[in-house]
Protein backbone atom coordinates (compact mmCIF):
# COMPACT_ATOMS: atom_id res chain seq x y z
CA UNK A 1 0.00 0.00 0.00
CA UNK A 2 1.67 3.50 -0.97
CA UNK A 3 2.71 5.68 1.99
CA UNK A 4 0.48 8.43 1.08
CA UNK A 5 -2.90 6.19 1.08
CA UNK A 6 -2.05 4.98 4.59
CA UNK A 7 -4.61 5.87 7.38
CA UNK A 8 -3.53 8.67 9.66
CA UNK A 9 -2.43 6.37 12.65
CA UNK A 10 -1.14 2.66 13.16
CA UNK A 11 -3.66 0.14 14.27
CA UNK A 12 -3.12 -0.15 17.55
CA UNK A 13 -2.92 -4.00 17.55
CA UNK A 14 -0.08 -3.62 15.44
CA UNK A 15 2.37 -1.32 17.10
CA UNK A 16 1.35 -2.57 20.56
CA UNK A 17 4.22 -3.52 23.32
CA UNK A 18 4.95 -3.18 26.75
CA UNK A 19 7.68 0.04 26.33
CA UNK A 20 7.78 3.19 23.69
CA UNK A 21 10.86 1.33 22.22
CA UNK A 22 9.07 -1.72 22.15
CA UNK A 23 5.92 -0.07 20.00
CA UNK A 24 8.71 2.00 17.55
CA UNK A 25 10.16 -1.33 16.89
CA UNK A 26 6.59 -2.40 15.76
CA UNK A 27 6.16 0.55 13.87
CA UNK A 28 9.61 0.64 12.14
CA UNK A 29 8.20 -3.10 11.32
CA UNK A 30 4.93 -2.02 10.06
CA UNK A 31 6.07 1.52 8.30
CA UNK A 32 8.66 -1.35 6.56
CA UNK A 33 6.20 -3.44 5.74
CA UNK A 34 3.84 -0.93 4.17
CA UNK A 35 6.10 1.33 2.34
CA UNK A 36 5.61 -1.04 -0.62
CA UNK A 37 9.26 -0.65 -0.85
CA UNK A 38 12.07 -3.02 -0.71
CA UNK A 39 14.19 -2.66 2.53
CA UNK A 40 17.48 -1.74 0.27
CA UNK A 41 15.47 0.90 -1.68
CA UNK A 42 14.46 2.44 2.02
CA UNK A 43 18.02 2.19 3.34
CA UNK A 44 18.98 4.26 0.02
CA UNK A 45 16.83 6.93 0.94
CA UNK A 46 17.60 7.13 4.29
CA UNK A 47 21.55 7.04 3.78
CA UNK A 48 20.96 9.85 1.11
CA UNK A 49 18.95 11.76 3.14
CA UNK A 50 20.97 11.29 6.16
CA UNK A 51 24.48 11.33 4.57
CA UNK A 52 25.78 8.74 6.24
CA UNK A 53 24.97 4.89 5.31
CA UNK A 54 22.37 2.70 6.65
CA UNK A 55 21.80 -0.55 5.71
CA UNK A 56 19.09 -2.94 5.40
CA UNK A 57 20.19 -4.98 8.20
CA UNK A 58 20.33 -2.19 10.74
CA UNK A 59 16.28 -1.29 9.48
CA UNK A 60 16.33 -4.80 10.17
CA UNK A 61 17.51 -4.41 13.89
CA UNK A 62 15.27 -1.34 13.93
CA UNK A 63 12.61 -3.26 13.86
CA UNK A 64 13.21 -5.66 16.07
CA UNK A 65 11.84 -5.60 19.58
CA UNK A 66 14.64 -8.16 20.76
CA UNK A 67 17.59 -6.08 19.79
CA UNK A 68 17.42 -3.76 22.79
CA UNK A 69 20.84 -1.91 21.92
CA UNK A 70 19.97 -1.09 17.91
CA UNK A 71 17.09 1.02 18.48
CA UNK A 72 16.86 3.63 16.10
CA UNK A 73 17.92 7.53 17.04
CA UNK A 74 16.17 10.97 16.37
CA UNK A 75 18.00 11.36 12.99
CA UNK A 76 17.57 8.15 11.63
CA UNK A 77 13.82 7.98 12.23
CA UNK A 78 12.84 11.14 10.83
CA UNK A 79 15.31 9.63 7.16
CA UNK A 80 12.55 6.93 8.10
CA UNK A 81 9.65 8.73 7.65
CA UNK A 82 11.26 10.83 4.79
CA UNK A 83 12.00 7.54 2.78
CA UNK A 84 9.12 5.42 3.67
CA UNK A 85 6.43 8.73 3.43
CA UNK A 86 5.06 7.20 6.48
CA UNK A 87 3.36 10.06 8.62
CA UNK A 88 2.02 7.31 11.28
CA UNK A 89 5.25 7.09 12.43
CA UNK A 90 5.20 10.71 13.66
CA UNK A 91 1.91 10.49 14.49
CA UNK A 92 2.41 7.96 17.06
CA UNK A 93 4.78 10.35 18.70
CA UNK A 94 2.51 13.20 18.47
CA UNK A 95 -0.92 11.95 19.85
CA UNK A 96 -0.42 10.64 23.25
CA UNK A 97 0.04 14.69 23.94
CA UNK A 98 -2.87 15.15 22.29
CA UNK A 99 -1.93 16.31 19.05
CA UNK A 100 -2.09 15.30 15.70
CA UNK A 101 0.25 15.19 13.04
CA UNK A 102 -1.53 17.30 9.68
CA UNK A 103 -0.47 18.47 6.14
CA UNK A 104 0.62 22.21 6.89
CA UNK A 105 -2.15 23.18 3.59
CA UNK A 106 -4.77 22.62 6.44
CA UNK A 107 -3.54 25.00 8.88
CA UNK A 108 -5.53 27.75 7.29
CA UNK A 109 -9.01 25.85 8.41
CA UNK A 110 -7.61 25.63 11.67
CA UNK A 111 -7.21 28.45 12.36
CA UNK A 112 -10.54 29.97 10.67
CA UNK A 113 -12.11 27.31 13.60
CA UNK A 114 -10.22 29.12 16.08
CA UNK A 115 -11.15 32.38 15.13
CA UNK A 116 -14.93 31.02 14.90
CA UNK A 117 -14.01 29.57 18.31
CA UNK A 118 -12.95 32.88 19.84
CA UNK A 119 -15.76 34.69 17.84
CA UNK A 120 -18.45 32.49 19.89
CA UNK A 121 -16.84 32.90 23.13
CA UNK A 122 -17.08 36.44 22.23
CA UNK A 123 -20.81 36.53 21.06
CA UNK A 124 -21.16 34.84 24.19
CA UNK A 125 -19.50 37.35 27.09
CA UNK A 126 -21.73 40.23 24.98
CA UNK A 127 -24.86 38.65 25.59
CA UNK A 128 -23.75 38.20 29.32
CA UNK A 129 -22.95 41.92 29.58
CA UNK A 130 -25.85 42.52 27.65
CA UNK A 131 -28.34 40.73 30.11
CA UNK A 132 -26.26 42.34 32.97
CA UNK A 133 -26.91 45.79 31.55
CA UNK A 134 -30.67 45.25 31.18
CA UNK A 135 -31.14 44.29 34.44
CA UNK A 136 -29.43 46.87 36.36
């Protein structure tokens, strides 16, 4: 399945383990998996985004939940997400503090329901103060 038809966060069954390592392993695995890319072709991508080589047997070790000392750092996750175009990855990160991981073209509609936000809080307070007023 291509990266950018993926749904916006891993199924939970699959990326599920006892430690945050444990579930990055499982989502290394699963980002891997359904990439649609072969494991070489990712390590490419990575090592040329990264500058530095990575091989297909350290996304390998990456993605294993038994190999406790090769779990992958900072830099070599985000040449992850770059390569595979997997956004779950991130957004596993992202939403146990409650936020989401979005294309930044969307930001505009936030923010127009933010300002609709603040205009009902606003709409609100005036009609307070307007009751207030009445009655005194």
């Amino acid at each position: 399945m291509p990266a950018e038809q993926l749904s916006l966060a891993f199924e939970e069954r699959e990326v599920s383990g006892a430690t945050l390592a444990a579930r990055i392993s499982r989502a290394v695995t699963v980002a891997l998996r359904d990439c649609g890319k072969p494991r070489a072709q990712v390590a490419r991508a990575m090592s040329a985004f990264l500058g530095e080589t990575v091989s297909p047997a350290m996304l390998d070790a990456y993605a294993s939940v038994a190999r406790e000392g090769h779990r992958i750092s900072l830099p070599r996750f985000l040449a992850l997400i770059h390569a595979t175009g997997d956004r779950r990855l991130l957004e596993m990160l992202a939403a146990p503090q409650g936020w989401a991981v979005i294309e930044r073209r969307h930001l505009p509609l936030i923010e127009v329901a933010q300002i609709r936000e603040q205009e009902d809080a606003l709409r609100r307070h005036r009609e307070i103060l307007m009751r207030q007023a009445r009655s005194a």
